[in-house]
C-alpha atoms as a PDB file:
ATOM      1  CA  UNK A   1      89.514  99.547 112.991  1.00  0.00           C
ATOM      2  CA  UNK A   2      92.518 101.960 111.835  1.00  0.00           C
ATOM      3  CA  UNK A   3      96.110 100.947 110.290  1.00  0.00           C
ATOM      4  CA  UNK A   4      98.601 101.177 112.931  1.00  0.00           C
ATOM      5  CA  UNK A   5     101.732 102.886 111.847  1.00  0.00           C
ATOM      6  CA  UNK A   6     103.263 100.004 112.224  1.00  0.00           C
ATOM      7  CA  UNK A   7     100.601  98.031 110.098  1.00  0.00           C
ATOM      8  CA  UNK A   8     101.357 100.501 107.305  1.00  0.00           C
ATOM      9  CA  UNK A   9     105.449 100.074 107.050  1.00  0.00           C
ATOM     10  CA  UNK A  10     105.106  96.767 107.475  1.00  0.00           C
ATOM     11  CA  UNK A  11     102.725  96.306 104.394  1.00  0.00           C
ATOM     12  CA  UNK A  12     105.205  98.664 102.711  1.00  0.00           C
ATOM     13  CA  UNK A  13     108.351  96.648 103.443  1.00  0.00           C
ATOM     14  CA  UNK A  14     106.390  94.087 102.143  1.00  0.00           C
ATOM     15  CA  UNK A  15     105.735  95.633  99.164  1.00  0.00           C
ATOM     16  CA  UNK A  16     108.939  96.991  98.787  1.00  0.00           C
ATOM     17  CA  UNK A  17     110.589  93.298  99.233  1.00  0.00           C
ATOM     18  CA  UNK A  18     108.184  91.852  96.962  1.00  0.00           C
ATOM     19  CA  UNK A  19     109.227  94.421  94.118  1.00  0.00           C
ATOM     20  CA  UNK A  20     112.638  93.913  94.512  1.00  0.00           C
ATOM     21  CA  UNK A  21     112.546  90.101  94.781  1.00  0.00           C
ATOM     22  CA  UNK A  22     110.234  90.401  91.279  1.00  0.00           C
ATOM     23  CA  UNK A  23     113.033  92.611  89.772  1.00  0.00           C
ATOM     24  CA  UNK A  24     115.905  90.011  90.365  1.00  0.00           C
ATOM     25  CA  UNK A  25     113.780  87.284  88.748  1.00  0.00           C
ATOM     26  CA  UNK A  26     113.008  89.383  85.559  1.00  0.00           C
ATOM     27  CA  UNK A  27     117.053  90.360  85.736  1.00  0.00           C
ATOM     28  CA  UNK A  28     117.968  86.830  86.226  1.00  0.00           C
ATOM     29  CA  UNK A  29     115.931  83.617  84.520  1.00  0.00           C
ATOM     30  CA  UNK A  30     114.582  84.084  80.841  1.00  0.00           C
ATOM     31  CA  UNK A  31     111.401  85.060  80.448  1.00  0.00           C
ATOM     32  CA  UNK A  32     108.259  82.725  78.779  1.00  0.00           C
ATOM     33  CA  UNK A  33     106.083  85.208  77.021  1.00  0.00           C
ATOM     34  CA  UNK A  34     102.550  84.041  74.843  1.00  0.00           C
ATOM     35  CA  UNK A  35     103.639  80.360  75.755  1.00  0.00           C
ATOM     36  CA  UNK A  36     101.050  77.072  75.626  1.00  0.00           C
ATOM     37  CA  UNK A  37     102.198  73.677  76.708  1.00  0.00           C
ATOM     38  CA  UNK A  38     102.543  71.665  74.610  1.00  0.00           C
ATOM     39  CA  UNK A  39     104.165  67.430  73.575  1.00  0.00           C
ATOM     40  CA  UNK A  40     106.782  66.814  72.142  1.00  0.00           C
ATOM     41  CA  UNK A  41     107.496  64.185  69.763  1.00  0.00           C
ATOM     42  CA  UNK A  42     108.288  61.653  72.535  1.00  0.00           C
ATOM     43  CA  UNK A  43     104.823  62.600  74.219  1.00  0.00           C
ATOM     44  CA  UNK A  44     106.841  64.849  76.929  1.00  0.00           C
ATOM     45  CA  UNK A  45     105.226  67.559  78.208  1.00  0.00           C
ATOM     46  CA  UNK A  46     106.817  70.757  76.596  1.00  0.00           C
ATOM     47  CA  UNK A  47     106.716  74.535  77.058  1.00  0.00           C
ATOM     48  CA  UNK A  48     106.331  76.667  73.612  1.00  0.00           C
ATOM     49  CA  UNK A  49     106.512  80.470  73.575  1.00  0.00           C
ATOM     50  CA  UNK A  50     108.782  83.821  72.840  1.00  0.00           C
ATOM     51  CA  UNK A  51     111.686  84.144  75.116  1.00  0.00           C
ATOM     52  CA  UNK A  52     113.598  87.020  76.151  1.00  0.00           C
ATOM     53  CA  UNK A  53     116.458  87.861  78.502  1.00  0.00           C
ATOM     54  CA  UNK A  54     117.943  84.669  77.048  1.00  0.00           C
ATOM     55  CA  UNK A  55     122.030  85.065  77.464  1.00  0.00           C
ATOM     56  CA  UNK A  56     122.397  82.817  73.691  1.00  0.00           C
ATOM     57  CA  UNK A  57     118.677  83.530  71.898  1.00  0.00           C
ATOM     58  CA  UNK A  58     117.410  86.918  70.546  1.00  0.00           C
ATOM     59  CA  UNK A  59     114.807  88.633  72.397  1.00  0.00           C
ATOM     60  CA  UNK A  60     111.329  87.526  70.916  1.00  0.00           C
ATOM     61  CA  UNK A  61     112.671  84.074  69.402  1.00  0.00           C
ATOM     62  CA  UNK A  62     110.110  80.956  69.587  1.00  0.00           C
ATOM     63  CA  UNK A  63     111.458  78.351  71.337  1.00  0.00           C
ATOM     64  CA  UNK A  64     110.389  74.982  72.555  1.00  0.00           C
ATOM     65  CA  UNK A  65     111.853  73.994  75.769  1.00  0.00           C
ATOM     66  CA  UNK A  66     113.259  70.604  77.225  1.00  0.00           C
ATOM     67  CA  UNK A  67     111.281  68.408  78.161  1.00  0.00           C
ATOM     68  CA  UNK A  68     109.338  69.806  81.655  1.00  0.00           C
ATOM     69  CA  UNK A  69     110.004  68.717  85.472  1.00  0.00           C
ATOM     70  CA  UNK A  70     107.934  71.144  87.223  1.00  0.00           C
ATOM     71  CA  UNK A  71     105.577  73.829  86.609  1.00  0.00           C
ATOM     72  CA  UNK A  72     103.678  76.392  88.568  1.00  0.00           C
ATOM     73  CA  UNK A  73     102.230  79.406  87.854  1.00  0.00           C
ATOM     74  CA  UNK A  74     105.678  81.400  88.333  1.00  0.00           C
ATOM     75  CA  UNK A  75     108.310  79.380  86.868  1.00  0.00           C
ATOM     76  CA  UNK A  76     108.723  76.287  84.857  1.00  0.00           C
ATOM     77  CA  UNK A  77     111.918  73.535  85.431  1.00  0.00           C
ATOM     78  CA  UNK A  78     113.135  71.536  82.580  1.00  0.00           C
ATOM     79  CA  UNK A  79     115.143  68.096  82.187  1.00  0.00           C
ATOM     80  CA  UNK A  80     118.226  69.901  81.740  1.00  0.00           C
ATOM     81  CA  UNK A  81     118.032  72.216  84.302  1.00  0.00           C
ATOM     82  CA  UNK A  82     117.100  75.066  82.489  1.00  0.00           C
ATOM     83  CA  UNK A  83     114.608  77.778  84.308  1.00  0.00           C
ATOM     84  CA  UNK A  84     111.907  79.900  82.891  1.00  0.00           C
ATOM     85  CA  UNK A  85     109.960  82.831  84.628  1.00  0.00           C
ATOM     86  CA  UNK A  86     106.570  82.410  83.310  1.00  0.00           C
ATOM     87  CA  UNK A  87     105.138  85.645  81.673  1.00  0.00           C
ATOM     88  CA  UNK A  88     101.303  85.974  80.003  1.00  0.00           C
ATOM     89  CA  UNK A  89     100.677  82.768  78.737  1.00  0.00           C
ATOM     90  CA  UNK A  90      99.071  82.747  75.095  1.00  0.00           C
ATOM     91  CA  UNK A  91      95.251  83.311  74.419  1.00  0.00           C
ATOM     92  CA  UNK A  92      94.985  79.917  72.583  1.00  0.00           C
ATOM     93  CA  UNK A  93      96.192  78.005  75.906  1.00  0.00           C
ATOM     94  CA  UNK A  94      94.011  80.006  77.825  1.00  0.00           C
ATOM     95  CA  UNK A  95      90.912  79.282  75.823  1.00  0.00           C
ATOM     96  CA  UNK A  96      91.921  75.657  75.672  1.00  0.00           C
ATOM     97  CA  UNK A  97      91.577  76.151  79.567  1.00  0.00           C
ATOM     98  CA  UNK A  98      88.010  77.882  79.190  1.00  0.00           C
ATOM     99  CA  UNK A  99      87.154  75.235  76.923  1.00  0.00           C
ATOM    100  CA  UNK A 100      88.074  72.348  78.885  1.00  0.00           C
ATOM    101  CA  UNK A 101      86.692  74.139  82.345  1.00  0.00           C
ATOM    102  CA  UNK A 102      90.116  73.884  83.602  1.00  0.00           C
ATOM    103  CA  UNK A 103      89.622  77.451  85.600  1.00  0.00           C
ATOM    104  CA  UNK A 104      92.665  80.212  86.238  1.00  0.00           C
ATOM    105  CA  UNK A 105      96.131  79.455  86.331  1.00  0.00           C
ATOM    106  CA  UNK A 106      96.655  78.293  89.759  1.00  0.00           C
ATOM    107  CA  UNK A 107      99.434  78.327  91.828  1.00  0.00           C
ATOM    108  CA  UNK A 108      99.609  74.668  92.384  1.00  0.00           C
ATOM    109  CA  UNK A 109     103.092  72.805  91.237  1.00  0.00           C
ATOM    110  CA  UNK A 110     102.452  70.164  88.558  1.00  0.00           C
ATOM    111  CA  UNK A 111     105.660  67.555  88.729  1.00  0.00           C
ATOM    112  CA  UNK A 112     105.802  65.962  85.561  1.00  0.00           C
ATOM    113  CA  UNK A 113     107.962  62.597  84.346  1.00  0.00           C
ATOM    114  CA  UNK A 114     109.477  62.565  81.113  1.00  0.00           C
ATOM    115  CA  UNK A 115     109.160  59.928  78.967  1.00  0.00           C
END
């Protein structure tokens, strides 16, 4: 079966939206890069990690976020409000993942309490 015209700008429209909505979140929420989760010292469920496109931290900076309300394989929510686009996470949370047979990153939202 061939791709209709049709079929084909639609996929590319598609494609096109997708790339632009991707561009506004890179332009708009800081950025998560090589970043495990972690506890805090309250037990809370924490994100750790480099940030970038921060409007008050340097680009690069290791930071520990707030404590977390939601996480997914996109973005992460903390108690304060604060938003993170999730970039590649680091190779020591992903072999704690191997390790532990937890599978891929999914794109499941975990909803978290804190403490």
């Amino acid at each position: 079966m061939s791709e209709t015209p049709a079929t084909t700008r639609n996929q590319r429209k598609h494609a096109n939206r997708k790339a632009r909505r991707d561009e506004k979140l890179r332009t708009d929420f800081p950025r998560l890069e090589s970043w495990v989760v972690a506890k805090d010292s309250y037990g809370d469920c924490i994100l750790a990690g480099n940030v970038y496109n921060h409007s008050r931290i340097k680009n690069g900076a290791s930071i520990e976020t707030s404590p977390l309300l939601k996480c997914g394989h996109l973005f992460a929510v903390t108690s304060t409000g604060s938003k993170y686009l999730l970039g590649t996470p680091s190779k020591e949370y992903m072999d704690f993942r191997e390790k532990h047979n937890l599978g891929p990153i999914s794109q499941k939202v975990f909803h978290f309490k804190p403490q």
